[in-house]
C-alpha atoms as a PDB file:
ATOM      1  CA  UNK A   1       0.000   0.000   0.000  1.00  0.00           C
ATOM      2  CA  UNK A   2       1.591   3.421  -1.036  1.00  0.00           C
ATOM      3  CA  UNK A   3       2.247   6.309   1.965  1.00  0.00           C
ATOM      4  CA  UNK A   4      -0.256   8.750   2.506  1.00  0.00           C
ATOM      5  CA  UNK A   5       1.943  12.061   2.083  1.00  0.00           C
ATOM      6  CA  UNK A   6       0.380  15.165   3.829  1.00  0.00           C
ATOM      7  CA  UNK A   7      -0.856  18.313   2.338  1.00  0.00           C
ATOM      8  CA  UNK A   8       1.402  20.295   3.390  1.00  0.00           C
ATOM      9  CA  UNK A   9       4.280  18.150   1.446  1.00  0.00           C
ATOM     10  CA  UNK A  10       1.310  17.738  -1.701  1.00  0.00           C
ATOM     11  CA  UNK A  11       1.248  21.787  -1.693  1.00  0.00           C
ATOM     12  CA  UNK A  12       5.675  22.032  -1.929  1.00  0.00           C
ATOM     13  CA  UNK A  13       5.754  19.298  -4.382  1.00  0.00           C
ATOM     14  CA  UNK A  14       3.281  20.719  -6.774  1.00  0.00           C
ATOM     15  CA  UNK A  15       5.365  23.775  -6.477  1.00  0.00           C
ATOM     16  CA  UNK A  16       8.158  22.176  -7.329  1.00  0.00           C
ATOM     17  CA  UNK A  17       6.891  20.476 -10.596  1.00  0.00           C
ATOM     18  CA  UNK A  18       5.350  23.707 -11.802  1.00  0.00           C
ATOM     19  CA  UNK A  19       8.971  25.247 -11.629  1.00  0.00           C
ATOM     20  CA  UNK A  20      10.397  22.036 -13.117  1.00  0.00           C
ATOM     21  CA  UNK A  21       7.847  22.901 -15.853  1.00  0.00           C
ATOM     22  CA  UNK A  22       9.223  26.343 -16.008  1.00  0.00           C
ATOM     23  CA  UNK A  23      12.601  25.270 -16.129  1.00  0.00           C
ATOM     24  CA  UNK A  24      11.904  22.341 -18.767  1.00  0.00           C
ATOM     25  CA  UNK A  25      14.819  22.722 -21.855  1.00  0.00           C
ATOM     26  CA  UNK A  26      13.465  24.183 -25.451  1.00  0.00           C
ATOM     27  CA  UNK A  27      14.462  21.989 -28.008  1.00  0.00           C
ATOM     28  CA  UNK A  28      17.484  23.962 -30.201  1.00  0.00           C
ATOM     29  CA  UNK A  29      15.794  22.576 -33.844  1.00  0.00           C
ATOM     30  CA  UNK A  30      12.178  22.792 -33.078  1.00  0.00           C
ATOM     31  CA  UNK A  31      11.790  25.067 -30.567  1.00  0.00           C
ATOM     32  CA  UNK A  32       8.262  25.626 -28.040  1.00  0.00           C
ATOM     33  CA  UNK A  33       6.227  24.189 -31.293  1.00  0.00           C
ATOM     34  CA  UNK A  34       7.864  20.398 -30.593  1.00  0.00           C
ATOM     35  CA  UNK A  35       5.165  17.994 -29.822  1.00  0.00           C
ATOM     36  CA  UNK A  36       7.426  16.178 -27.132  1.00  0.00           C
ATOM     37  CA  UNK A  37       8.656  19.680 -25.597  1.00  0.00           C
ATOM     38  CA  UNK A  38       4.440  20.736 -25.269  1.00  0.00           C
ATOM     39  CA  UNK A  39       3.698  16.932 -24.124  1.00  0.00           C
ATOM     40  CA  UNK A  40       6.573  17.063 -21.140  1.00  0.00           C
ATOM     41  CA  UNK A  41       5.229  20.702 -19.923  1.00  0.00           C
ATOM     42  CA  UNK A  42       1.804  20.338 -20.146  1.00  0.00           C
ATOM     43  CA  UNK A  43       2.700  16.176 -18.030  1.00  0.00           C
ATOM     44  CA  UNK A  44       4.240  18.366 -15.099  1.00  0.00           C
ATOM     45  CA  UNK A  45       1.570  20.556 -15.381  1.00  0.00           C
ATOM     46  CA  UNK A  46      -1.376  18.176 -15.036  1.00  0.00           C
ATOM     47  CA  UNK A  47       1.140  16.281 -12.143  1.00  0.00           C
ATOM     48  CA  UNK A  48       1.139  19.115  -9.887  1.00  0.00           C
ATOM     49  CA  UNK A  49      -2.479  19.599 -10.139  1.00  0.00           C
ATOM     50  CA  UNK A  50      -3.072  15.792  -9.516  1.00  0.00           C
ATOM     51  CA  UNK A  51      -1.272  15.800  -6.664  1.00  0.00           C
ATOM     52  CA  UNK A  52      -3.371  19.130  -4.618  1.00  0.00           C
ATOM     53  CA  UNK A  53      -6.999  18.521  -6.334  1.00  0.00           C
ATOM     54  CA  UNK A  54      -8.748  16.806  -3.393  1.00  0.00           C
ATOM     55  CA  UNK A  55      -7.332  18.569  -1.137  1.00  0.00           C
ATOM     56  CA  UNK A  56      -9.814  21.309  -0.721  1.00  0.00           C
ATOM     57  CA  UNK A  57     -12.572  18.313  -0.324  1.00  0.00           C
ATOM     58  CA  UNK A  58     -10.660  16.792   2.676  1.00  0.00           C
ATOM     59  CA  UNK A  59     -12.570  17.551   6.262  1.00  0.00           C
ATOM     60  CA  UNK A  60      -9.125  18.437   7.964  1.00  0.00           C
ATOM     61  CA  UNK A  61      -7.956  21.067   4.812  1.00  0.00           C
ATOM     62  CA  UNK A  62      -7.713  24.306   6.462  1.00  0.00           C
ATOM     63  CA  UNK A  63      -8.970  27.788   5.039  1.00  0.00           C
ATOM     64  CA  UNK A  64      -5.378  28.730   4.345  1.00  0.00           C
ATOM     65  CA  UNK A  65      -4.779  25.342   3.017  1.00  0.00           C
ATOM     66  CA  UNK A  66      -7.460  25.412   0.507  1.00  0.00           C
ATOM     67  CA  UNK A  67      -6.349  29.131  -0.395  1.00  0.00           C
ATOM     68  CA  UNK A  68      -2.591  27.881  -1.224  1.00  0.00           C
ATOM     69  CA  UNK A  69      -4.434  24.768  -3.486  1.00  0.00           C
ATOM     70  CA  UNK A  70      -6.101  27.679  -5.740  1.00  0.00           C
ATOM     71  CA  UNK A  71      -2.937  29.999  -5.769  1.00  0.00           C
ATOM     72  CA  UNK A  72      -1.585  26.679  -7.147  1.00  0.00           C
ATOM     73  CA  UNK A  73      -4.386  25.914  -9.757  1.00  0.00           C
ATOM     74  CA  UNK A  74      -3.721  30.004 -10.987  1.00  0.00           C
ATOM     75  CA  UNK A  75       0.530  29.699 -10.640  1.00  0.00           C
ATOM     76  CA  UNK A  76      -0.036  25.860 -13.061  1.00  0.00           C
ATOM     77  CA  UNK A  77      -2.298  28.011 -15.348  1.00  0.00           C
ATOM     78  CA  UNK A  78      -0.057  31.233 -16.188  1.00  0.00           C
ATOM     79  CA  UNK A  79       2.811  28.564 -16.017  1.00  0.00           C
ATOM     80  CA  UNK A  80       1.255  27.620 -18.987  1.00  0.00           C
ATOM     81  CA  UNK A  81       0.476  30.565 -20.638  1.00  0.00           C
ATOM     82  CA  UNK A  82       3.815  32.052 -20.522  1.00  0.00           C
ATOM     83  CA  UNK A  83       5.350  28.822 -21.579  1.00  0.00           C
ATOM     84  CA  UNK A  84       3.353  27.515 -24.009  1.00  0.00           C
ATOM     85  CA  UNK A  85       1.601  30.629 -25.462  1.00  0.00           C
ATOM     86  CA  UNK A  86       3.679  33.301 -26.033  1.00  0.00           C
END
């Protein structure tokens, strides 16, 4: 059975991957248009966001817990749009 891991530690990894998205290398030949480049940020994306989406429906999330989940779900989104759509 996989370890429960707490909030707290969901909320700092998500973080994490959304820089790691951020930080993700451009391709030199294709550039931000490769298929494989938009597949691998748009993956640590959608990881980051797995790993904090119940937590707002769990009875022991706190108010400032469930505020740090949607500065999350805004940070993944312009993450996005500055990466992927300039």
């Amino acid at each position: 059975m996989a370890r429960m891991i707490p909030a707290i530690e969901r909320v700092r990894r998500a973080r994490l991957l959304i820089q790691k998205a951020r930080d993700f290398p451009v391709p030199a030949d294709t550039g931000r248009y490769d298929l494989s480049y938009i597949a691998g940020v748009k993956d640590l994306l959608r990881q980051a966001i797995d790993l904090i989406k119940f937590i707002p429906n769990s009875p022991s999330a706190t108010p400032e817990l469930k505020s740090e989940v949607a500065e999350i779900y805004k940070e993944a989104e312009q993450a996005e749009k500055e990466i992927l759509h300039r």
